[in-house]
PDB file of N, CA and C in Angstrom:
ATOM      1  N   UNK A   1     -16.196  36.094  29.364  1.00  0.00           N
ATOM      2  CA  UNK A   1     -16.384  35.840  27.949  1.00  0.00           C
ATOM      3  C   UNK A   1     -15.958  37.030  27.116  1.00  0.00           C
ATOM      4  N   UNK A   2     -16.100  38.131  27.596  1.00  0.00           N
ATOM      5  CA  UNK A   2     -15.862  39.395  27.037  1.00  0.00           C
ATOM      6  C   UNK A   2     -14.212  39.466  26.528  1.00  0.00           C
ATOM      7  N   UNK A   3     -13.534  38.797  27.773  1.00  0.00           N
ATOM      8  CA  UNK A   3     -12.220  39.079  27.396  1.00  0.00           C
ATOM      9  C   UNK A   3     -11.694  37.909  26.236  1.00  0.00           C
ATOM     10  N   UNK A   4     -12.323  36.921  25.818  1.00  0.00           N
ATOM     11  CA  UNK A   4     -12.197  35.762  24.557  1.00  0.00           C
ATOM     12  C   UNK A   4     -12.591  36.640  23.697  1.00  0.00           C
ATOM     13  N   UNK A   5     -13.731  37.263  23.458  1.00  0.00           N
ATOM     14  CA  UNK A   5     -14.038  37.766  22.255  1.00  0.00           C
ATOM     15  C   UNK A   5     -13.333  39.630  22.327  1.00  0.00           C
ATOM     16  N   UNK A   6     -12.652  40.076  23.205  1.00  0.00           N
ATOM     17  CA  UNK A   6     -11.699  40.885  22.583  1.00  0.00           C
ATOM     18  C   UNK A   6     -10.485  40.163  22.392  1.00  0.00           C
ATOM     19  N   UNK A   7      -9.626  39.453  22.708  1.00  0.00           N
ATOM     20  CA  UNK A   7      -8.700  38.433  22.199  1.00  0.00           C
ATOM     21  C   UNK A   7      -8.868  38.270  20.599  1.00  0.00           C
ATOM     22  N   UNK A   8     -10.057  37.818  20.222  1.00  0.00           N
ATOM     23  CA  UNK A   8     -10.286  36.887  19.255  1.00  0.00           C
ATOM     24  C   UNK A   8     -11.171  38.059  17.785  1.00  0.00           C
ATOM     25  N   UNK A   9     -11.726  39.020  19.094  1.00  0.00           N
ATOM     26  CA  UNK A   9     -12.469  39.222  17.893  1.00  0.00           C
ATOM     27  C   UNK A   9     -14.058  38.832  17.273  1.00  0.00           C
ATOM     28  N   UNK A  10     -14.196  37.762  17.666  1.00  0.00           N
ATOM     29  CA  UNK A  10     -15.208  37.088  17.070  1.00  0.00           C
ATOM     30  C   UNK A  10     -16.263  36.819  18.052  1.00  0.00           C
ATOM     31  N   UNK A  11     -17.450  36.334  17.511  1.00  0.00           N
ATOM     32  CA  UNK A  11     -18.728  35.889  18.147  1.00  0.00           C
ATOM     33  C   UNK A  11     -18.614  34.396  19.113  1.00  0.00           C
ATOM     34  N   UNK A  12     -19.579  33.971  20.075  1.00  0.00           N
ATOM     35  CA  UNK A  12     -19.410  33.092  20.971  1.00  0.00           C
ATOM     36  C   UNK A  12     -20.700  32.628  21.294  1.00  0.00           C
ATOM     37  N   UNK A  13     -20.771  31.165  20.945  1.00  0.00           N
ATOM     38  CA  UNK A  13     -22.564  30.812  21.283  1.00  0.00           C
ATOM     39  C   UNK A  13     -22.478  30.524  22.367  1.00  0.00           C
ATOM     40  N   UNK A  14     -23.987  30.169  22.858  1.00  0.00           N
ATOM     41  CA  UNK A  14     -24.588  30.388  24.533  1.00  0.00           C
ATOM     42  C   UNK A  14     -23.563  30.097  25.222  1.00  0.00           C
ATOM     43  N   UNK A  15     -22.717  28.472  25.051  1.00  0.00           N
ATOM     44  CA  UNK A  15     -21.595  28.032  26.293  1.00  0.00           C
ATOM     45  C   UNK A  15     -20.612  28.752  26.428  1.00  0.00           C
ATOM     46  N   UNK A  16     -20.705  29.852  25.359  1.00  0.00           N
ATOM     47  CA  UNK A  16     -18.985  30.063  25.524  1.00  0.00           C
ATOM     48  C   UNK A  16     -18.033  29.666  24.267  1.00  0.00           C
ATOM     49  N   UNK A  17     -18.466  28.530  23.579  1.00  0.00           N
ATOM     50  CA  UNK A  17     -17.126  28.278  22.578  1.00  0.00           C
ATOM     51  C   UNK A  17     -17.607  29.493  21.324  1.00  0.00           C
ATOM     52  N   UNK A  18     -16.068  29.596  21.047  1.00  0.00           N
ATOM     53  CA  UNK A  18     -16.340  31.024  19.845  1.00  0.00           C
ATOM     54  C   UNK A  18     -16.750  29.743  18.109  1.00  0.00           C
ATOM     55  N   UNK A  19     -17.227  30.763  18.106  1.00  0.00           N
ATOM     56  CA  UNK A  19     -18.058  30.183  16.344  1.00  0.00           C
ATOM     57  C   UNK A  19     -17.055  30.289  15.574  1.00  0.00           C
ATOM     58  N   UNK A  20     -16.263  31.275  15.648  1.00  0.00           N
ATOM     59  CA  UNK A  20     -15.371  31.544  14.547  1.00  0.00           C
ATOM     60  C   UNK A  20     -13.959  31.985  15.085  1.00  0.00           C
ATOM     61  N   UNK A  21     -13.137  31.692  14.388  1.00  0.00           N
ATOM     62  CA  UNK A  21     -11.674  31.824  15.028  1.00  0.00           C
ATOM     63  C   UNK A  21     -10.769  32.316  13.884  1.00  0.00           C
ATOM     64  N   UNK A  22      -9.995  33.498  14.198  1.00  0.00           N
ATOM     65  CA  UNK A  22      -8.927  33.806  13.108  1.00  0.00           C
ATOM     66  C   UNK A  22      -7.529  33.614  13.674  1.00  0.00           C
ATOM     67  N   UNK A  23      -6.705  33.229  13.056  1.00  0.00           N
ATOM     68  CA  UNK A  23      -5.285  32.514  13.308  1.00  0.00           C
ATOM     69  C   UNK A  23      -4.670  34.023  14.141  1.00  0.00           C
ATOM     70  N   UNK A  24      -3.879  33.714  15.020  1.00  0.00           N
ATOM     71  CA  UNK A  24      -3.010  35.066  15.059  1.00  0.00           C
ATOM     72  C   UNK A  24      -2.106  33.712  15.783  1.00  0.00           C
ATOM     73  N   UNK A  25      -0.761  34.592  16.036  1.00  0.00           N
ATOM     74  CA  UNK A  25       0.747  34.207  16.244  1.00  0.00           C
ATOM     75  C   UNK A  25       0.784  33.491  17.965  1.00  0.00           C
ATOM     76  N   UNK A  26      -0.777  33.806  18.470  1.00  0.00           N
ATOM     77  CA  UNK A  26      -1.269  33.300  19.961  1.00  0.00           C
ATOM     78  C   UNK A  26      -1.410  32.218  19.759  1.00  0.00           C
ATOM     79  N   UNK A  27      -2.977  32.315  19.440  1.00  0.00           N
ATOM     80  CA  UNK A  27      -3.688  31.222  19.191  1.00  0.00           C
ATOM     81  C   UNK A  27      -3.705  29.722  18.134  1.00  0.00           C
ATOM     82  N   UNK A  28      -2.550  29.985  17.416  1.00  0.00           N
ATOM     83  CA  UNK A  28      -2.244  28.945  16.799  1.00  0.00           C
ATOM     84  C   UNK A  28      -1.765  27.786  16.689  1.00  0.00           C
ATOM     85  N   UNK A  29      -1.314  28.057  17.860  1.00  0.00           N
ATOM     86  CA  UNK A  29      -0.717  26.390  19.158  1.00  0.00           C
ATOM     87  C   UNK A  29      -2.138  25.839  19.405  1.00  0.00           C
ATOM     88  N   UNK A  30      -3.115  26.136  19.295  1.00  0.00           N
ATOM     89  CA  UNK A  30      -4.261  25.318  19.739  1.00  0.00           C
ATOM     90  C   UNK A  30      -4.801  24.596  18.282  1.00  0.00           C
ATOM     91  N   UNK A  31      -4.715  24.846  17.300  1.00  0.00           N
ATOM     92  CA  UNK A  31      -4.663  24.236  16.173  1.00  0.00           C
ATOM     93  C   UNK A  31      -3.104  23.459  15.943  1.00  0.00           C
ATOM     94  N   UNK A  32      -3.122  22.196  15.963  1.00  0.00           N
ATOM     95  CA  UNK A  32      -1.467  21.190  15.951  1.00  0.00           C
ATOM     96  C   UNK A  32      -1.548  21.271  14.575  1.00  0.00           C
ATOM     97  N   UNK A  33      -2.474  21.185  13.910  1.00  0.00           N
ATOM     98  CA  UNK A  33      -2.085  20.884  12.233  1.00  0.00           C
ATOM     99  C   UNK A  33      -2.010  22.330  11.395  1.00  0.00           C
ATOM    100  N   UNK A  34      -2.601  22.913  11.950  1.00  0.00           N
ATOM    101  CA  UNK A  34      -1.604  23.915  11.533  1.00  0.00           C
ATOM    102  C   UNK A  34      -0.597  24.938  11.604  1.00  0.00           C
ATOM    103  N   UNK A  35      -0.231  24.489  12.741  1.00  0.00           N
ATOM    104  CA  UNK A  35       0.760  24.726  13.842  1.00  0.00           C
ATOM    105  C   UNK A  35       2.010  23.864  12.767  1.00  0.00           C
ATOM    106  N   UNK A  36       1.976  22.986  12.791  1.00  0.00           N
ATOM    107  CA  UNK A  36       2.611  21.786  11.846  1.00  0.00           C
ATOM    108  C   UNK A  36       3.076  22.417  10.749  1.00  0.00           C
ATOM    109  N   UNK A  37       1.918  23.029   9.783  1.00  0.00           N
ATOM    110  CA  UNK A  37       2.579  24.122   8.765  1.00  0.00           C
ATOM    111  C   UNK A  37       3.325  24.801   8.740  1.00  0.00           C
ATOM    112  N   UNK A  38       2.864  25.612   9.586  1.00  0.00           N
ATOM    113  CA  UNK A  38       3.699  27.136  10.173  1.00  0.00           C
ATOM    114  C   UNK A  38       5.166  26.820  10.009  1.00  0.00           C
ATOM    115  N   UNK A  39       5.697  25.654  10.836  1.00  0.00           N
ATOM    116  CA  UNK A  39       6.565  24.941  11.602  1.00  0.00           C
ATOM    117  C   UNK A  39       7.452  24.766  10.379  1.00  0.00           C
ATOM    118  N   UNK A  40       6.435  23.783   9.351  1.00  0.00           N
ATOM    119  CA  UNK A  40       7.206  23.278   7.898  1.00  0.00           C
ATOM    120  C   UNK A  40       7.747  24.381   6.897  1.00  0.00           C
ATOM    121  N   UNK A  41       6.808  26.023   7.480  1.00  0.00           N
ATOM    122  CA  UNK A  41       7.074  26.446   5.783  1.00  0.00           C
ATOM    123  C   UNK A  41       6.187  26.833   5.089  1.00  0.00           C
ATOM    124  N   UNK A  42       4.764  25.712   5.125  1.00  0.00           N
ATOM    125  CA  UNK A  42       3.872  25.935   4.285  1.00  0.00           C
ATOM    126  C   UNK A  42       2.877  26.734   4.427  1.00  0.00           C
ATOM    127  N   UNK A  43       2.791  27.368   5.202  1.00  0.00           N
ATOM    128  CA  UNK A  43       2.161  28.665   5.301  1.00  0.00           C
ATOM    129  C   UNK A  43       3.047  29.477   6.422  1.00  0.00           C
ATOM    130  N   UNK A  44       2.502  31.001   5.956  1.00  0.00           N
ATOM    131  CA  UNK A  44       3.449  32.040   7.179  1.00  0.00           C
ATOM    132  C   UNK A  44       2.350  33.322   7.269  1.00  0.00           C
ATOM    133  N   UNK A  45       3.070  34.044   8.189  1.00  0.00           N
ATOM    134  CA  UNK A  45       2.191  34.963   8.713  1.00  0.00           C
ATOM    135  C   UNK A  45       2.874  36.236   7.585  1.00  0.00           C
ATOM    136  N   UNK A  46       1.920  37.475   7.157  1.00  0.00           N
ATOM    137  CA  UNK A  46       2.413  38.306   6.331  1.00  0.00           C
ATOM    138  C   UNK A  46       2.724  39.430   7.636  1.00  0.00           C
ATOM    139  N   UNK A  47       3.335  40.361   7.026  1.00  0.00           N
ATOM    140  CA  UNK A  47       3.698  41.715   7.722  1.00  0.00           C
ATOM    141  C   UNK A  47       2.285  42.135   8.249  1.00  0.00           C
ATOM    142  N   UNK A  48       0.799  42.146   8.006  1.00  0.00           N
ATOM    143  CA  UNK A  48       0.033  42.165   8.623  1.00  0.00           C
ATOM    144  C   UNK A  48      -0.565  41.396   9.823  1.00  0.00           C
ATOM    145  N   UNK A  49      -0.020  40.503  10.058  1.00  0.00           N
ATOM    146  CA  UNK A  49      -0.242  39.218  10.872  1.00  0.00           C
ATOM    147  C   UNK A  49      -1.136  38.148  10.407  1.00  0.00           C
ATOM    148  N   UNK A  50      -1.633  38.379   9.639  1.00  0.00           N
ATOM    149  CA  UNK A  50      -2.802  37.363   8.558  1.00  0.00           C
ATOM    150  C   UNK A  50      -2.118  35.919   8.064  1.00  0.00           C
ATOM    151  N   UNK A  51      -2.394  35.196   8.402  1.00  0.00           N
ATOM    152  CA  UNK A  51      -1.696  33.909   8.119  1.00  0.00           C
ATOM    153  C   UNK A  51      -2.177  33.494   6.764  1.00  0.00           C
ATOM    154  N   UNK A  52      -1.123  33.285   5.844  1.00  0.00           N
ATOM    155  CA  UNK A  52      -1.350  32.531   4.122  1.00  0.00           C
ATOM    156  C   UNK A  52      -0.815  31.644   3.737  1.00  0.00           C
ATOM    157  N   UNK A  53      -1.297  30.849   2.886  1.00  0.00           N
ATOM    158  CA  UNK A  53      -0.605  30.182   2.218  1.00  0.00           C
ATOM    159  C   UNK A  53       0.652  30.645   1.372  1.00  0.00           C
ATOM    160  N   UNK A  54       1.469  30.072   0.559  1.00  0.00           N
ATOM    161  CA  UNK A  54       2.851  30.543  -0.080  1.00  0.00           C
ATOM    162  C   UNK A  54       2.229  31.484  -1.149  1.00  0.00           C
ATOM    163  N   UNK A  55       1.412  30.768  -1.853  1.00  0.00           N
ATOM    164  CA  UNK A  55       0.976  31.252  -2.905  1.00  0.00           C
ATOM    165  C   UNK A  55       0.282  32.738  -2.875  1.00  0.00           C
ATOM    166  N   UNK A  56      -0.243  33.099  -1.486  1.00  0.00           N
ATOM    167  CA  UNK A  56      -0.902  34.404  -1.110  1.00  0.00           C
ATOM    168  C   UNK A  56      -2.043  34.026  -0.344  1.00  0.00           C
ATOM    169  N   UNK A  57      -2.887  33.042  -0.701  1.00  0.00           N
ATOM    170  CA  UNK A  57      -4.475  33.552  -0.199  1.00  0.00           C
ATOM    171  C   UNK A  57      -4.639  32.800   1.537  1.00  0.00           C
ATOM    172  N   UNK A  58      -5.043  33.574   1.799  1.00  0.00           N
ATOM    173  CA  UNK A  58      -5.341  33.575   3.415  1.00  0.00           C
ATOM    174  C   UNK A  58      -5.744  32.339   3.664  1.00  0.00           C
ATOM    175  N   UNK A  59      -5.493  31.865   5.055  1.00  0.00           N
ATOM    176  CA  UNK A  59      -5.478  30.690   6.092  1.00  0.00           C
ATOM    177  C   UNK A  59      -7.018  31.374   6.294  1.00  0.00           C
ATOM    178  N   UNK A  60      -7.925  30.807   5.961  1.00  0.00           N
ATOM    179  CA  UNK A  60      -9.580  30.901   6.441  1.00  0.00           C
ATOM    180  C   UNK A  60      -9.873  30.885   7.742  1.00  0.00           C
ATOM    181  N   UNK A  61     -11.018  31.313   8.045  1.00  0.00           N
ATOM    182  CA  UNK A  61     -11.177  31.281   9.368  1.00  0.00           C
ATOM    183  C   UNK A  61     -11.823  29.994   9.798  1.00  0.00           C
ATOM    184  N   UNK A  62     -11.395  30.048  11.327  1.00  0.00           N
ATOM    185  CA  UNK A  62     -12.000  28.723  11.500  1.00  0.00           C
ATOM    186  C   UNK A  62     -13.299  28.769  12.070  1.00  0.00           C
ATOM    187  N   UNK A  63     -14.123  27.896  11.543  1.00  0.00           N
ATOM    188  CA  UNK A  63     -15.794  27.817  11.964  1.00  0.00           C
ATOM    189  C   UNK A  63     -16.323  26.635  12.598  1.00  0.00           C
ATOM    190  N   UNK A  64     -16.950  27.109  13.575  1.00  0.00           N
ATOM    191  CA  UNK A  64     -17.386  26.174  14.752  1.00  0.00           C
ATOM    192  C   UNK A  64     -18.336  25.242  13.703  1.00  0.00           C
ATOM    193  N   UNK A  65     -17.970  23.715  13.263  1.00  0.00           N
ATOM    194  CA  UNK A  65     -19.486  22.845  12.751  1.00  0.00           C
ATOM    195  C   UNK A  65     -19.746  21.853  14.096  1.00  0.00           C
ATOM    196  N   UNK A  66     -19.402  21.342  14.933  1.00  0.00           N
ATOM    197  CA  UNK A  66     -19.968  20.353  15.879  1.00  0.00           C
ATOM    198  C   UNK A  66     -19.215  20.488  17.483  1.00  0.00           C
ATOM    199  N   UNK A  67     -19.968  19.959  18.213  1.00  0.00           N
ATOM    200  CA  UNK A  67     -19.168  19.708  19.272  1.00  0.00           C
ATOM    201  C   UNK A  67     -19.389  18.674  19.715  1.00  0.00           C
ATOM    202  N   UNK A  68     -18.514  17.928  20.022  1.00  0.00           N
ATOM    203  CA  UNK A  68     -18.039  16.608  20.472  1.00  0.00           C
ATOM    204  C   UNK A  68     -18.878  16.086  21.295  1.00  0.00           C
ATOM    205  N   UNK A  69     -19.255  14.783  21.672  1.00  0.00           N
ATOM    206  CA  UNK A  69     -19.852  14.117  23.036  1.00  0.00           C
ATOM    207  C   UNK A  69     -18.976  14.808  24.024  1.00  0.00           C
ATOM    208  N   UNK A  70     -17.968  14.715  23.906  1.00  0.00           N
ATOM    209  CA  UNK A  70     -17.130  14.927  25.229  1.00  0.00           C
ATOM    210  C   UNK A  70     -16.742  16.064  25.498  1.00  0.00           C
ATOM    211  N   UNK A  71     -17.283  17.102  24.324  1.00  0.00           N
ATOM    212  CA  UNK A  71     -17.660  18.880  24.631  1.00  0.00           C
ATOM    213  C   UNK A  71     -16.704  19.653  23.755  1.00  0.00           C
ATOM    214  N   UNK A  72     -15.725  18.861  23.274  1.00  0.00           N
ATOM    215  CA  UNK A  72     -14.925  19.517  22.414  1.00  0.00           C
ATOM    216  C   UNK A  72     -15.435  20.148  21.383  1.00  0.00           C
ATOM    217  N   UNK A  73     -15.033  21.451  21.144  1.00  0.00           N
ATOM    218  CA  UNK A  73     -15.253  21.644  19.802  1.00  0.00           C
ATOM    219  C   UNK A  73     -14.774  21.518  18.543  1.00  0.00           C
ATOM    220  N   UNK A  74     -15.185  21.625  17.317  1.00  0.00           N
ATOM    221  CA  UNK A  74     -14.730  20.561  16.309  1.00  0.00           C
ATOM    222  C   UNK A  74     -14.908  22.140  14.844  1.00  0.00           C
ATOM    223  N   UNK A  75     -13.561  22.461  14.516  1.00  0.00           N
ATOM    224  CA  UNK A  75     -13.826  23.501  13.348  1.00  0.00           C
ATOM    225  C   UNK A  75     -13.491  22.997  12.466  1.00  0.00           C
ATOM    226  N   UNK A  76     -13.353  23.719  11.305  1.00  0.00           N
ATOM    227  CA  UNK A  76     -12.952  23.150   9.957  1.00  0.00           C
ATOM    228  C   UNK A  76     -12.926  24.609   9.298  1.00  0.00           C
ATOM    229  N   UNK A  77     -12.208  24.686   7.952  1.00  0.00           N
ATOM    230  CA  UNK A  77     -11.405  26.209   8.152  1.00  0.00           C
ATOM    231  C   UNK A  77     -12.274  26.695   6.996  1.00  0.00           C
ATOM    232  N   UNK A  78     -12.401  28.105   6.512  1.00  0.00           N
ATOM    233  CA  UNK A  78     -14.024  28.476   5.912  1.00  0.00           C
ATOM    234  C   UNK A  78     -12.791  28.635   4.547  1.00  0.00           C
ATOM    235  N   UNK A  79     -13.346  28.367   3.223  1.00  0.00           N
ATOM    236  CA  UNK A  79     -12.886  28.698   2.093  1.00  0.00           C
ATOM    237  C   UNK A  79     -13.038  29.900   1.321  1.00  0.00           C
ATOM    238  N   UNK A  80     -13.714  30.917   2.426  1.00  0.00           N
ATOM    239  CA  UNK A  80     -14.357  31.933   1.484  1.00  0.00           C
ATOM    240  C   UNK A  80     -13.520  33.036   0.986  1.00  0.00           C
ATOM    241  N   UNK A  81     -12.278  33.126   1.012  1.00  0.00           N
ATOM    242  CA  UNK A  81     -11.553  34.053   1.101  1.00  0.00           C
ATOM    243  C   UNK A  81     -10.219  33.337   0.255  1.00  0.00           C
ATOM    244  N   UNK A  82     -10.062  32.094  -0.563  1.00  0.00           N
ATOM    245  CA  UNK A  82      -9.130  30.949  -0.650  1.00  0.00           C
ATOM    246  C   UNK A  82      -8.897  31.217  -2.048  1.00  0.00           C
ATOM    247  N   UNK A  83      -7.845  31.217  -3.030  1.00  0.00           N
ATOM    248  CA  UNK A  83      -7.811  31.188  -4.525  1.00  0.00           C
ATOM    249  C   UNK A  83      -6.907  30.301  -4.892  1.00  0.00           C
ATOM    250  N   UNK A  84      -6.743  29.830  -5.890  1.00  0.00           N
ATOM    251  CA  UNK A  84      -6.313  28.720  -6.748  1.00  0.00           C
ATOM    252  C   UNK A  84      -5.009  28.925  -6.546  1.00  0.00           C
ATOM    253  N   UNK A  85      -3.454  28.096  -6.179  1.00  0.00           N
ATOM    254  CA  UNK A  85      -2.408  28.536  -6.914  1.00  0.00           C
ATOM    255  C   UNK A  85      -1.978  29.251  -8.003  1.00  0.00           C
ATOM    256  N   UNK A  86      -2.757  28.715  -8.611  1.00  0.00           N
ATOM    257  CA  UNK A  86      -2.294  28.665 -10.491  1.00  0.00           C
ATOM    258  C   UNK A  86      -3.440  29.955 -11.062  1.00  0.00           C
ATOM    259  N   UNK A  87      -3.924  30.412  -9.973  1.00  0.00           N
ATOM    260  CA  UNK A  87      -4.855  31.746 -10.724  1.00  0.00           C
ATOM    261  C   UNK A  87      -4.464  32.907 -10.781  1.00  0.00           C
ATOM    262  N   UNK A  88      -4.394  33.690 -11.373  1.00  0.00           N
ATOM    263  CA  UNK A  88      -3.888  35.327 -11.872  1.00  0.00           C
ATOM    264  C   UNK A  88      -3.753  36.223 -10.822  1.00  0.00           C
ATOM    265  N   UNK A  89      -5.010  35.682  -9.719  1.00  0.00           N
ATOM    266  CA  UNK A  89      -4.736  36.525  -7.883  1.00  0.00           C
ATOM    267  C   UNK A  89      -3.584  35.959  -7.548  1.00  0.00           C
ATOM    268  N   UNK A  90      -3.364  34.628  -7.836  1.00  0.00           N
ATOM    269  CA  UNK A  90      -2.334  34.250  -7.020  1.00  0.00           C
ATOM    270  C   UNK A  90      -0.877  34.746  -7.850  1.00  0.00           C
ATOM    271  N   UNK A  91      -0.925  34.771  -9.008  1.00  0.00           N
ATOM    272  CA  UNK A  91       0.501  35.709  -9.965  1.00  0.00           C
ATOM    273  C   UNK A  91       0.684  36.903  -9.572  1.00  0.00           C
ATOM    274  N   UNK A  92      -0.315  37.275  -9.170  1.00  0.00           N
ATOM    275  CA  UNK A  92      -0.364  39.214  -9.136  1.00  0.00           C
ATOM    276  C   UNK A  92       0.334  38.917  -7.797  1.00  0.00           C
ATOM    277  N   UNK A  93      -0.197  38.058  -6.473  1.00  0.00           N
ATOM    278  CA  UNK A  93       0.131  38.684  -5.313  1.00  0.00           C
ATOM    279  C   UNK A  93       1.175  38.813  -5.114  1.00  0.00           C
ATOM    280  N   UNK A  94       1.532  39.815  -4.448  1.00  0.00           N
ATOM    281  CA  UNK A  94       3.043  40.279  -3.870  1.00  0.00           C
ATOM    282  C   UNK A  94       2.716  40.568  -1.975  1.00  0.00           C
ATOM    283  N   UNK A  95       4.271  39.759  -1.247  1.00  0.00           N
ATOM    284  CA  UNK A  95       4.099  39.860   0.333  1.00  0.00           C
ATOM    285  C   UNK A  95       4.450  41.049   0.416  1.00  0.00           C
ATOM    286  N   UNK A  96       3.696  41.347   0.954  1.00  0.00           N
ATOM    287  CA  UNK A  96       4.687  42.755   2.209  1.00  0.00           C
ATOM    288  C   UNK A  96       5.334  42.471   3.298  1.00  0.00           C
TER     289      UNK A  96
END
């Protein structure tokens, strides 16, 4: 387990599945839909490796809410870090 959460970074409840997941250029084949993005355009990775949208604000992390009957786990991506297109963060930002 040790070696998932240096991989990843992040925390891991009792079984093993990690709670929280941040995109890197690895692990993003295990997400198809947004793998799909990547693919299209609509989001890219910056010179930091941080995955964003066009507009600037970061691809959220992903957070463990359920796990499946059949054990899967089930994330959905956290908004806390997310800004408007059309907002003044998003005018100001510049990629590196």
């Amino acid at each position: 387990m040790s070696f998932l959460k240096n991989i990843f970074g992040k925390k891991s409840n009792e079984e093993g599945t990690l709670t929280q997941i941040r995109f890197t250029k690895d692990n993003i084949k295990n997400f198809p839909k947004y793998e799909a993005l990547l693919i299209d355009g609509k989001i890219k990775f910056d010179s930091s490796g941080r995955l964003r949208y066009l507009h600037g604000a970061p691809v959220g992390d992903m957070l463990l809410i359920r796990m499946n009957k059949d054990g899967k786990a089930v994330y959905k991506e956290s908004a806390k870090e997310w800004f408007d297109p059309e907002s003044q963060k998003a005018k100001d930002f510049f990629w590196k």
